[in-house]
PDB file of N, CA and C in Angstrom:
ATOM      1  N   UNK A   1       1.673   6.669  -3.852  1.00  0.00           N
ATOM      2  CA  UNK A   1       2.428   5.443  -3.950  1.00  0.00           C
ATOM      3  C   UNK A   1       1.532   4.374  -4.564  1.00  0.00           C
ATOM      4  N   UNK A   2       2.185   3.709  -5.067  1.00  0.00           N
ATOM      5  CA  UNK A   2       1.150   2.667  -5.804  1.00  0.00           C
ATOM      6  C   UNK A   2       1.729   1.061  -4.954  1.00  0.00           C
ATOM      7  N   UNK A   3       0.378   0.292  -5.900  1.00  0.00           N
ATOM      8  CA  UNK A   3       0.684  -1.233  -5.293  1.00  0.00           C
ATOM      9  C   UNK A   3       1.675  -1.656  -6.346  1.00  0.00           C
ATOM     10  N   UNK A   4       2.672  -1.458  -6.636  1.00  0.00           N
ATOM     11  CA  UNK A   4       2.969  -1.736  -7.794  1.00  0.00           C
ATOM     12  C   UNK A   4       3.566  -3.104  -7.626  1.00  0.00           C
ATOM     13  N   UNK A   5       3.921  -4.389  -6.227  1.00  0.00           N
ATOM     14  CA  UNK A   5       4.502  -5.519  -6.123  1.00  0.00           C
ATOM     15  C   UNK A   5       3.417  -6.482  -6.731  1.00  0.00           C
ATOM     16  N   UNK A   6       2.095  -5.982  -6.605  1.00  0.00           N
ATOM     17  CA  UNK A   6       1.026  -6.620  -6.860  1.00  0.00           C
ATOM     18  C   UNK A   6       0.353  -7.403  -8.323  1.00  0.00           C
ATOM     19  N   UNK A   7       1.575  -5.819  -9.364  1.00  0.00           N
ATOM     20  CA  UNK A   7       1.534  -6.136 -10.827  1.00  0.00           C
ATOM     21  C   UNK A   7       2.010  -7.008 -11.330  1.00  0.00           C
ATOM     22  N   UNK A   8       1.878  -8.000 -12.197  1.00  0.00           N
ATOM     23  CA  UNK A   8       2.959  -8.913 -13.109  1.00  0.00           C
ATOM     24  C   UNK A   8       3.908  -8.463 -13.781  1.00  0.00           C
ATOM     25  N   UNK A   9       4.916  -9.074 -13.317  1.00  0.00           N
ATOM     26  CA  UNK A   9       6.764  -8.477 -13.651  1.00  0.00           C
ATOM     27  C   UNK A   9       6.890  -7.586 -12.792  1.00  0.00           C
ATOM     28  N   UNK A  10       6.283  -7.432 -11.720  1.00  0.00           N
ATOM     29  CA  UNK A  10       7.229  -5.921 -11.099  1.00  0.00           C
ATOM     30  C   UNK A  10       7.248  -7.120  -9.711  1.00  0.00           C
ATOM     31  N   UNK A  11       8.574  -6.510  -9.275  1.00  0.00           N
ATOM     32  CA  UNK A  11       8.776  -6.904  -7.438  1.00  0.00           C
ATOM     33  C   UNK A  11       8.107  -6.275  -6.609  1.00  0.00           C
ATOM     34  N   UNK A  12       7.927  -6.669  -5.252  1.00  0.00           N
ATOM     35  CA  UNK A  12       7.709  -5.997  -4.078  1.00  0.00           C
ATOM     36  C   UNK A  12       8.223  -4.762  -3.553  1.00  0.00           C
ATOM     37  N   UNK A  13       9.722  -5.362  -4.161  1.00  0.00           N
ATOM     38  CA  UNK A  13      11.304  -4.242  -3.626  1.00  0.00           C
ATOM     39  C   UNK A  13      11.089  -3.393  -3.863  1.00  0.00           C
ATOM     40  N   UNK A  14      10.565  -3.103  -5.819  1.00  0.00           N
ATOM     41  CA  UNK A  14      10.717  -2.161  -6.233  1.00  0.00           C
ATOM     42  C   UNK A  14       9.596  -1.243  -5.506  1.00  0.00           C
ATOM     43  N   UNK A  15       8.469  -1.488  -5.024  1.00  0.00           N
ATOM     44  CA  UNK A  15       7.464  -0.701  -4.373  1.00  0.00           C
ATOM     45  C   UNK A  15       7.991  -0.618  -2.864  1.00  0.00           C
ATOM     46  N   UNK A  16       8.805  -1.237  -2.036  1.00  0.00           N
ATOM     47  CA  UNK A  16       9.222  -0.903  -1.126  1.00  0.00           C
ATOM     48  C   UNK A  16      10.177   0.376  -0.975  1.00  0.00           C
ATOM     49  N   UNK A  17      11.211  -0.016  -2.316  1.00  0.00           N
ATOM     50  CA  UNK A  17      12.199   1.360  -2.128  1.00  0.00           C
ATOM     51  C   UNK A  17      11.440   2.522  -2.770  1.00  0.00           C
ATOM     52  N   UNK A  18      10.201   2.599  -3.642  1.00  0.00           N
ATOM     53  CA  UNK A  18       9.629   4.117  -3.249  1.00  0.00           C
ATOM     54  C   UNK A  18       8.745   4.643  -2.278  1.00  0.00           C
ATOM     55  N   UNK A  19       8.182   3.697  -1.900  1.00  0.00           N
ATOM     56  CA  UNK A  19       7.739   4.097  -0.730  1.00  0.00           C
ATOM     57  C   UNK A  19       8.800   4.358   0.391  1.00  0.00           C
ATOM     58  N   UNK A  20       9.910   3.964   0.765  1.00  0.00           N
ATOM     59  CA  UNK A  20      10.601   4.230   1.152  1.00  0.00           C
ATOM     60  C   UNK A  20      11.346   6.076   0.591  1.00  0.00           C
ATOM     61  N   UNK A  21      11.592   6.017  -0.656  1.00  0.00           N
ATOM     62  CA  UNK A  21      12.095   7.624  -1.148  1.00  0.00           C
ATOM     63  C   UNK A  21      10.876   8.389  -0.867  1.00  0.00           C
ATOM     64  N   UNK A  22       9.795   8.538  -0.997  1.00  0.00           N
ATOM     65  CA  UNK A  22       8.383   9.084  -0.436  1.00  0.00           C
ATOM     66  C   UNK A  22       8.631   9.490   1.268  1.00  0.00           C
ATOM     67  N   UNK A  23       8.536   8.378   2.163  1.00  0.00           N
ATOM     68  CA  UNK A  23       8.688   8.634   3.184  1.00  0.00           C
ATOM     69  C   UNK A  23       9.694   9.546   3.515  1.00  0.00           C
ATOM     70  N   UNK A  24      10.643   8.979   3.325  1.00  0.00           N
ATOM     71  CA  UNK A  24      12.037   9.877   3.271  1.00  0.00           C
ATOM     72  C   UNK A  24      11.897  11.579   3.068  1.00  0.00           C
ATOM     73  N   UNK A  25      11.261  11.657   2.097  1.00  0.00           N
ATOM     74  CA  UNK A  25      11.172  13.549   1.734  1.00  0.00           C
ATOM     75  C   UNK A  25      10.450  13.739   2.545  1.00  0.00           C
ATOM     76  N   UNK A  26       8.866  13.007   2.903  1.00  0.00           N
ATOM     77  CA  UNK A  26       8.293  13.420   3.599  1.00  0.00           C
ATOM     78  C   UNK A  26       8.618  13.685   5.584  1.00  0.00           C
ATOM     79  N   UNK A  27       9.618  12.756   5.860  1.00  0.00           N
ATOM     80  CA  UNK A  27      10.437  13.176   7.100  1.00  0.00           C
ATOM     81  C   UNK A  27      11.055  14.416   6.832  1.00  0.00           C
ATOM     82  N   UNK A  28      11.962  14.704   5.570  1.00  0.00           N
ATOM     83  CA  UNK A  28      13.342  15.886   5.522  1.00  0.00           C
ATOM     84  C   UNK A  28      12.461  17.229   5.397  1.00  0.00           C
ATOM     85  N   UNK A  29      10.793  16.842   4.945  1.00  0.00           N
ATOM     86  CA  UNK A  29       9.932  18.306   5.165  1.00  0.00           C
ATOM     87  C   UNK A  29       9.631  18.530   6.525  1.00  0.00           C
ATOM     88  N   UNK A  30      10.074  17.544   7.458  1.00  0.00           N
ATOM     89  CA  UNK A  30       9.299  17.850   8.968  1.00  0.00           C
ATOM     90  C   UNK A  30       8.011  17.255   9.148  1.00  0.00           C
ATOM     91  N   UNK A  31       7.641  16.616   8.000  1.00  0.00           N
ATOM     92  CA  UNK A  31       5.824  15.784   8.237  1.00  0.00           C
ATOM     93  C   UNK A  31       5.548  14.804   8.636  1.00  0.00           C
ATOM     94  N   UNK A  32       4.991  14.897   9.487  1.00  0.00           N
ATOM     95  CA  UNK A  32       4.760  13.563  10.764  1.00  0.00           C
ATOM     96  C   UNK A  32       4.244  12.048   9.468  1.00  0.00           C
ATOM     97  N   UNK A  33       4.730  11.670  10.197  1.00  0.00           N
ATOM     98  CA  UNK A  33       4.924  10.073   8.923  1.00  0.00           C
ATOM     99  C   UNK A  33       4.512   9.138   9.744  1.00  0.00           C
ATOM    100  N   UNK A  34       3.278   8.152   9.458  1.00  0.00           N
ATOM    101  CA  UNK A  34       2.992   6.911   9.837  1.00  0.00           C
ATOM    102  C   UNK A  34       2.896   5.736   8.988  1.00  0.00           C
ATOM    103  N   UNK A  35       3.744   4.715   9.102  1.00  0.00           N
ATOM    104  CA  UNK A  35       3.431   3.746   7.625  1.00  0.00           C
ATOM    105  C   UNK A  35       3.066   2.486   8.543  1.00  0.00           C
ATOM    106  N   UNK A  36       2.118   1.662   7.469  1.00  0.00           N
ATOM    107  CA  UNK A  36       1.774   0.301   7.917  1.00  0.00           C
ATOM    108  C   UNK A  36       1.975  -0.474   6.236  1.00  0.00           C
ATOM    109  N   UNK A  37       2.624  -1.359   6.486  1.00  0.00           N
ATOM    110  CA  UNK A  37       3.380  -1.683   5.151  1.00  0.00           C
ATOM    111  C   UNK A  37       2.664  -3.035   5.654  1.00  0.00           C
ATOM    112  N   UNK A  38       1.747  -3.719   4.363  1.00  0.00           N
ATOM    113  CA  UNK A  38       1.200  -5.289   4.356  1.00  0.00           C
ATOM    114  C   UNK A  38       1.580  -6.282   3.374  1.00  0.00           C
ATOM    115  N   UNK A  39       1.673  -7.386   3.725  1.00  0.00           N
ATOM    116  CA  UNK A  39       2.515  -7.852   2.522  1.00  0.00           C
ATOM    117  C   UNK A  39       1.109  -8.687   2.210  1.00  0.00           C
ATOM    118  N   UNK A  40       0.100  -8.964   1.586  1.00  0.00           N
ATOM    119  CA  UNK A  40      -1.110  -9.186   1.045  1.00  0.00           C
ATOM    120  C   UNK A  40      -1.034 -10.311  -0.201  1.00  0.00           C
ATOM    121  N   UNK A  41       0.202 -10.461  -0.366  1.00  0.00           N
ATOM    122  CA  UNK A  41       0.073 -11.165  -2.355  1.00  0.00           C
ATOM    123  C   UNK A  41      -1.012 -12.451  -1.464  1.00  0.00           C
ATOM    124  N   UNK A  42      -0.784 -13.077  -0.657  1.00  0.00           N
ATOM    125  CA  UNK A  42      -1.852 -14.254  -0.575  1.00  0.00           C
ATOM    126  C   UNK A  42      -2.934 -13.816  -0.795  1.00  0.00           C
ATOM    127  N   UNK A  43      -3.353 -13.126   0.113  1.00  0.00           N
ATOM    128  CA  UNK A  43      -4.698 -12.657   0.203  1.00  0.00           C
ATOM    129  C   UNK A  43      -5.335 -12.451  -1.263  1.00  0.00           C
ATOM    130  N   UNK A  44      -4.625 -11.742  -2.499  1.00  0.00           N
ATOM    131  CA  UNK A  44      -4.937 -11.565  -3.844  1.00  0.00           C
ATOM    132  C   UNK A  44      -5.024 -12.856  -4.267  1.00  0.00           C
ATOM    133  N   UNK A  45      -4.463 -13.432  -3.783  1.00  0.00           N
ATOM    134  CA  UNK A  45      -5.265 -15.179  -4.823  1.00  0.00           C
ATOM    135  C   UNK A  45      -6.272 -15.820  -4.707  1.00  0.00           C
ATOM    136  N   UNK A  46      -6.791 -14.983  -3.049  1.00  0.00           N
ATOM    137  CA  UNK A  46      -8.001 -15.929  -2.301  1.00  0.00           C
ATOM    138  C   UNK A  46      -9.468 -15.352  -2.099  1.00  0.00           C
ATOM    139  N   UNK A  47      -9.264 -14.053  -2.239  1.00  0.00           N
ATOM    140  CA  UNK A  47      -9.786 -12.756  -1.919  1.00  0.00           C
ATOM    141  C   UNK A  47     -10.017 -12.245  -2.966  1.00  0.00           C
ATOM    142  N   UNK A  48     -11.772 -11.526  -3.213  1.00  0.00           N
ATOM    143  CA  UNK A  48     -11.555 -10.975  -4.464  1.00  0.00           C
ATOM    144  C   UNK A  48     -11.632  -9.710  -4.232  1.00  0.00           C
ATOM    145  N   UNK A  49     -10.820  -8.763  -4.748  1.00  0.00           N
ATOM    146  CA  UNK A  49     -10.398  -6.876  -4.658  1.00  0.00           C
ATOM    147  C   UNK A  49     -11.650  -6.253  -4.120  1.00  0.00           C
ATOM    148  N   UNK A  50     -13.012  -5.919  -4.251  1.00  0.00           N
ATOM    149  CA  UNK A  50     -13.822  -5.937  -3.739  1.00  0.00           C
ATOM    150  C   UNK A  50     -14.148  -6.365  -2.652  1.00  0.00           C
ATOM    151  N   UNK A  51     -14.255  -7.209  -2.075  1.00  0.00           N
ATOM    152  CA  UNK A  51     -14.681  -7.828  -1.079  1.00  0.00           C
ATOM    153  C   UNK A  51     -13.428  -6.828   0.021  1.00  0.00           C
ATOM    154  N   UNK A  52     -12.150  -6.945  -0.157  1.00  0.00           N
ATOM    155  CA  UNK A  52     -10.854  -7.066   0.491  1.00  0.00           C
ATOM    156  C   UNK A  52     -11.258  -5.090   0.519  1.00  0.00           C
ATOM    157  N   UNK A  53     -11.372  -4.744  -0.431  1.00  0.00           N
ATOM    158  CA  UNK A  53     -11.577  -3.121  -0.179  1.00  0.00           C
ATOM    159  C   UNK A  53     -12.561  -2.717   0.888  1.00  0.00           C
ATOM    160  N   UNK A  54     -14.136  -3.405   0.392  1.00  0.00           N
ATOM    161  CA  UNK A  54     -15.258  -2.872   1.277  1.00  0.00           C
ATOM    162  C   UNK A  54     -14.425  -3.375   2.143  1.00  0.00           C
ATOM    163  N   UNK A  55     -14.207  -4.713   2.848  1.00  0.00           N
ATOM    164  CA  UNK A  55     -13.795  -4.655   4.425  1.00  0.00           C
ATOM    165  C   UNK A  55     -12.884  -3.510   5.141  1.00  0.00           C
ATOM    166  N   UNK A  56     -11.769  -3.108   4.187  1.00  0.00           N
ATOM    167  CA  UNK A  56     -11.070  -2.118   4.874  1.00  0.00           C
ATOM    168  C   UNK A  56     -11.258  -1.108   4.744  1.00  0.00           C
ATOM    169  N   UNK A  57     -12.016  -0.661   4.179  1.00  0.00           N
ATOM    170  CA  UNK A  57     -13.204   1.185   4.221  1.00  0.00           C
ATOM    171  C   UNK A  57     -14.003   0.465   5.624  1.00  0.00           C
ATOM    172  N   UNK A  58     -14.752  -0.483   5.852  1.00  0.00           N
ATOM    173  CA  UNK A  58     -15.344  -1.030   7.050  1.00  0.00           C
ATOM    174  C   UNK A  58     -14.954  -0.949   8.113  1.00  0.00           C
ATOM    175  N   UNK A  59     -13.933  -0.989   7.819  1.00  0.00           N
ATOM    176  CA  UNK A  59     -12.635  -1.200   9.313  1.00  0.00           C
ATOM    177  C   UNK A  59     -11.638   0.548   9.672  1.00  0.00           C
ATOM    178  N   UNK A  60     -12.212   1.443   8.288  1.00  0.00           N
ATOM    179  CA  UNK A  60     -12.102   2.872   8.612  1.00  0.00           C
ATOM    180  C   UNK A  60     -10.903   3.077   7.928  1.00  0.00           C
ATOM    181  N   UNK A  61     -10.171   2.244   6.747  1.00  0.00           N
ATOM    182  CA  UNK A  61      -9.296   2.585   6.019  1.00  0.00           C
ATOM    183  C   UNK A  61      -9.892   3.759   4.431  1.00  0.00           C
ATOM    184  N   UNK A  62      -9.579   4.513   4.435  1.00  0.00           N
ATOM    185  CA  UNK A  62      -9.918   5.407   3.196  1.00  0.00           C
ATOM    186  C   UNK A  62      -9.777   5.201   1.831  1.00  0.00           C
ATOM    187  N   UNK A  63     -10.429   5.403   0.891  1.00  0.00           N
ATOM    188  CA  UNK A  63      -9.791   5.218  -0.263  1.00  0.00           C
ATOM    189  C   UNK A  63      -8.558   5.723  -0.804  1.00  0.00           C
ATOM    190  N   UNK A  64      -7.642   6.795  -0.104  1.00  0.00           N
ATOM    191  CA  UNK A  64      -6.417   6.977  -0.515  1.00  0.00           C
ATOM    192  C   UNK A  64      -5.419   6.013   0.382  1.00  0.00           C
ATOM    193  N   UNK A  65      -5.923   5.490   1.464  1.00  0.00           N
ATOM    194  CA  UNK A  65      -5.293   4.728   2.164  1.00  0.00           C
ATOM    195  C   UNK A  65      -5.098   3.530   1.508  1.00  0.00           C
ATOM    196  N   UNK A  66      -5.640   2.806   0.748  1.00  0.00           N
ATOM    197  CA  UNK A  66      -6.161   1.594   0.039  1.00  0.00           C
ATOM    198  C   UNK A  66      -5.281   1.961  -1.248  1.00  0.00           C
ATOM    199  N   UNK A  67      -5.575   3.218  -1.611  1.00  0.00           N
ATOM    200  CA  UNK A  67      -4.507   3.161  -3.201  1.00  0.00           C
ATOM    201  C   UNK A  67      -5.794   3.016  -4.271  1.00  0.00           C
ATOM    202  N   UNK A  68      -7.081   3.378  -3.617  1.00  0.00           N
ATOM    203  CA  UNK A  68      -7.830   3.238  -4.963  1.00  0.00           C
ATOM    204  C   UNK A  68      -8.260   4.792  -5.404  1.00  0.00           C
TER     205      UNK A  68
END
């Protein structure tokens, strides 16, 4: 899944409803599903990508967790 609300010209929505079709198959296979959905656009104006990554590898988030 990508960040894709994060890009210029794209919505949030549109990254909500695939992550949403994602989840979805991944329930109708039987695969245990946990989502934590963040809504972050502030943080990208204040925060620079670096900084905001190391902390959450710090805090035990993964790099596929992160989307990098």
């Amino acid at each position: 899944m990508t960040a894709s609300g994060f890009a210029e010209g794209k919505l949030c929505v549109a990254d909500l409803v695939a992550c949403c079709s994602g989840l979805t198959a991944l329930v109708d296979r039987g695969r245990a599903t946990d989502v934590i959905y963040l809504d972050l656009y502030g943080a990208f104006g204040t925060v620079l990508c670096d900084i905001l990554v190391f902390t959450m590898e710090r805090h035990g988030f993964g790099r596929w967790t992160i989307g990098g």
